[in-house]
C-alpha atoms as a PDB file:
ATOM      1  CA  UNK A   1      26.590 -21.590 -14.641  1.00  0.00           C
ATOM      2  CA  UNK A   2      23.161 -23.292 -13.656  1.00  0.00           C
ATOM      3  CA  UNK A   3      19.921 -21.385 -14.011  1.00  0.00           C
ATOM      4  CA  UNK A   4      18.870 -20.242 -10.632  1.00  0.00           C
ATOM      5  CA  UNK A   5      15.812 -21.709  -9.018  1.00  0.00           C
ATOM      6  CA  UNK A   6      12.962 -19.358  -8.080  1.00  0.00           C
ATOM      7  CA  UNK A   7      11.492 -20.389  -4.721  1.00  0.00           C
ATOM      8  CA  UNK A   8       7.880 -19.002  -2.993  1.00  0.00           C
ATOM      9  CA  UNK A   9       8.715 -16.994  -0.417  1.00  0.00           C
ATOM     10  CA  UNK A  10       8.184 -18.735   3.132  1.00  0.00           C
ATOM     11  CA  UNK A  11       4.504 -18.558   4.315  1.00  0.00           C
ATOM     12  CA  UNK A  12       4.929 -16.122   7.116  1.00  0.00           C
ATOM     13  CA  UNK A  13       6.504 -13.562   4.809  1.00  0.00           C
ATOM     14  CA  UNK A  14       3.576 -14.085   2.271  1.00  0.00           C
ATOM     15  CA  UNK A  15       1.285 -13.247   4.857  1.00  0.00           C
ATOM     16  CA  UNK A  16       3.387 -10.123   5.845  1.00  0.00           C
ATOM     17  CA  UNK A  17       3.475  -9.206   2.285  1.00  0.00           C
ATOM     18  CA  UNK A  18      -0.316  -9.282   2.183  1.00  0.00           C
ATOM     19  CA  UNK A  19      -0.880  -7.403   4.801  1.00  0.00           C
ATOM     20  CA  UNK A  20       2.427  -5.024   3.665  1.00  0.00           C
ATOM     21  CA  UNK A  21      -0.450  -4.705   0.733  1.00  0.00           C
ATOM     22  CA  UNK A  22      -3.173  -3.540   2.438  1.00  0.00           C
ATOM     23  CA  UNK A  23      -1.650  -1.243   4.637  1.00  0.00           C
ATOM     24  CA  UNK A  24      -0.349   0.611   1.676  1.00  0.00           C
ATOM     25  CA  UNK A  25      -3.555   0.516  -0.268  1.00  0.00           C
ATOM     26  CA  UNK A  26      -5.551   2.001   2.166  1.00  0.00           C
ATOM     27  CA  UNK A  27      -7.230  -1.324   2.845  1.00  0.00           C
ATOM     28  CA  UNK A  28      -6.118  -1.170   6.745  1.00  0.00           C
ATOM     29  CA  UNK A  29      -5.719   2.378   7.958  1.00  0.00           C
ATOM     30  CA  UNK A  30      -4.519   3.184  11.282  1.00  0.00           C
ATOM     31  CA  UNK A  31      -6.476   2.556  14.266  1.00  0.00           C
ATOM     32  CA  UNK A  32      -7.848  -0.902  12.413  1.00  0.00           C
ATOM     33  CA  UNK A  33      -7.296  -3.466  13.426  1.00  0.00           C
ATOM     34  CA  UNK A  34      -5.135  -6.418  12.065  1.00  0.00           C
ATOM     35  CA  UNK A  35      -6.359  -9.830  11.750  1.00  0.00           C
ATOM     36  CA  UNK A  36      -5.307 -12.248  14.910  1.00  0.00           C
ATOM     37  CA  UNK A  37      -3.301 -14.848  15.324  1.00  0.00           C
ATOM     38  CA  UNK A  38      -6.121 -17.129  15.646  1.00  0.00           C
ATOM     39  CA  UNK A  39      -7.866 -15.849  11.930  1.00  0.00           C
ATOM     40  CA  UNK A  40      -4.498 -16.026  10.098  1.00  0.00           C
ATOM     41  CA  UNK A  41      -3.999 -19.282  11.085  1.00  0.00           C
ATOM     42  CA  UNK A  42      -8.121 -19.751  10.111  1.00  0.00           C
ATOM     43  CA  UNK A  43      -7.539 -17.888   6.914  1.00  0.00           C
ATOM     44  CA  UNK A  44      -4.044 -18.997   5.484  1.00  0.00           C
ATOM     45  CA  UNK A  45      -4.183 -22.916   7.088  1.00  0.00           C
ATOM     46  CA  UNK A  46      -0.914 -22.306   8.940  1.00  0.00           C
ATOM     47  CA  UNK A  47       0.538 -23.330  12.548  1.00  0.00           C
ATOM     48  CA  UNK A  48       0.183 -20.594  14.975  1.00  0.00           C
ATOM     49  CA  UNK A  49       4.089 -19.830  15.080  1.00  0.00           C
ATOM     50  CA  UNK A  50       3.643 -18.958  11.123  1.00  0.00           C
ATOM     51  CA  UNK A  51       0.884 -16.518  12.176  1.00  0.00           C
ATOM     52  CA  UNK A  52       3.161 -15.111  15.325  1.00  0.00           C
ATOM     53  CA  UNK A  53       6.084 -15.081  13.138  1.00  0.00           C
ATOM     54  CA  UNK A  54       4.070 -13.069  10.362  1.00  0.00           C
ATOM     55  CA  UNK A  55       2.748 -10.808  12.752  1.00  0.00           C
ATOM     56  CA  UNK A  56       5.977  -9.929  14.744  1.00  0.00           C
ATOM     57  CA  UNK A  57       7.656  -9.161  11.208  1.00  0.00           C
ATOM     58  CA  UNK A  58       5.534  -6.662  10.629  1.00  0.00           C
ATOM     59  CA  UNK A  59       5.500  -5.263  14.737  1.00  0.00           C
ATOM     60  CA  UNK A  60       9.710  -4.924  13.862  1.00  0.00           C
ATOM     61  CA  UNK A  61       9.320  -3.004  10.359  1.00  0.00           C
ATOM     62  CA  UNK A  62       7.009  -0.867  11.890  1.00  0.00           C
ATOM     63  CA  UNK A  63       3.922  -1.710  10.328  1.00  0.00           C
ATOM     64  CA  UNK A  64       2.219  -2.437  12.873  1.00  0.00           C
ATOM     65  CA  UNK A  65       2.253  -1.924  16.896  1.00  0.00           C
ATOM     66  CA  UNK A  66       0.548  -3.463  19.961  1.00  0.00           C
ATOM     67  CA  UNK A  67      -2.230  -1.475  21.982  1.00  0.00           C
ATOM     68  CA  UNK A  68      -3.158  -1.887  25.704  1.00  0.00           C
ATOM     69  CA  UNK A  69      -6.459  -2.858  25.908  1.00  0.00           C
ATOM     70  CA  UNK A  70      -6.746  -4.372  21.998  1.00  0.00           C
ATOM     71  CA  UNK A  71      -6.360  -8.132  21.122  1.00  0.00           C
ATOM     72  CA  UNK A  72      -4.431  -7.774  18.127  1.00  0.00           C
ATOM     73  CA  UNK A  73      -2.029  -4.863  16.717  1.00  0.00           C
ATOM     74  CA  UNK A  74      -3.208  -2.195  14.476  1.00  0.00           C
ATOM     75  CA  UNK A  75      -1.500  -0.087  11.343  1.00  0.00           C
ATOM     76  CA  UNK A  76       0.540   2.993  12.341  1.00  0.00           C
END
């Protein structure tokens, strides 16, 4: 049987992971705020539906959830 090749995750579920991170350090608490859309894709170099698609991962686990009245989600 032939070895198995490791692959990097894709980048959107890097960034999740990261931010996966700092939830559960402590890092980003609830009520903070996330980083936007617009900084991820500053931050990380990636195309805006990386940053949407790393975001809304995170909105479906839970992690994170939209408020009325903020620009970008925040920890629960």
């Amino acid at each position: 049987m032939p070895p198995k090749l490791e692959r990097p995750a894709p980048p959107y579920q890097q960034i999740a992971n990261e931010i996966r991170t700092r939830i559960a350090n402590g890092d980003l608490q609830a009520g903070d705020l996330v980083p936007s859309v617009r900084s991820l894709m500053r931050d990380y170099g990636v195309a805006i539906a990386t940053a949407q698609k790393a975001l809304s991962a995170l909105r479906a686990e839970g992690y994170i959830k939209p408020e009325r009245g903020r620009p970008p989600a925040s920890p629960r």
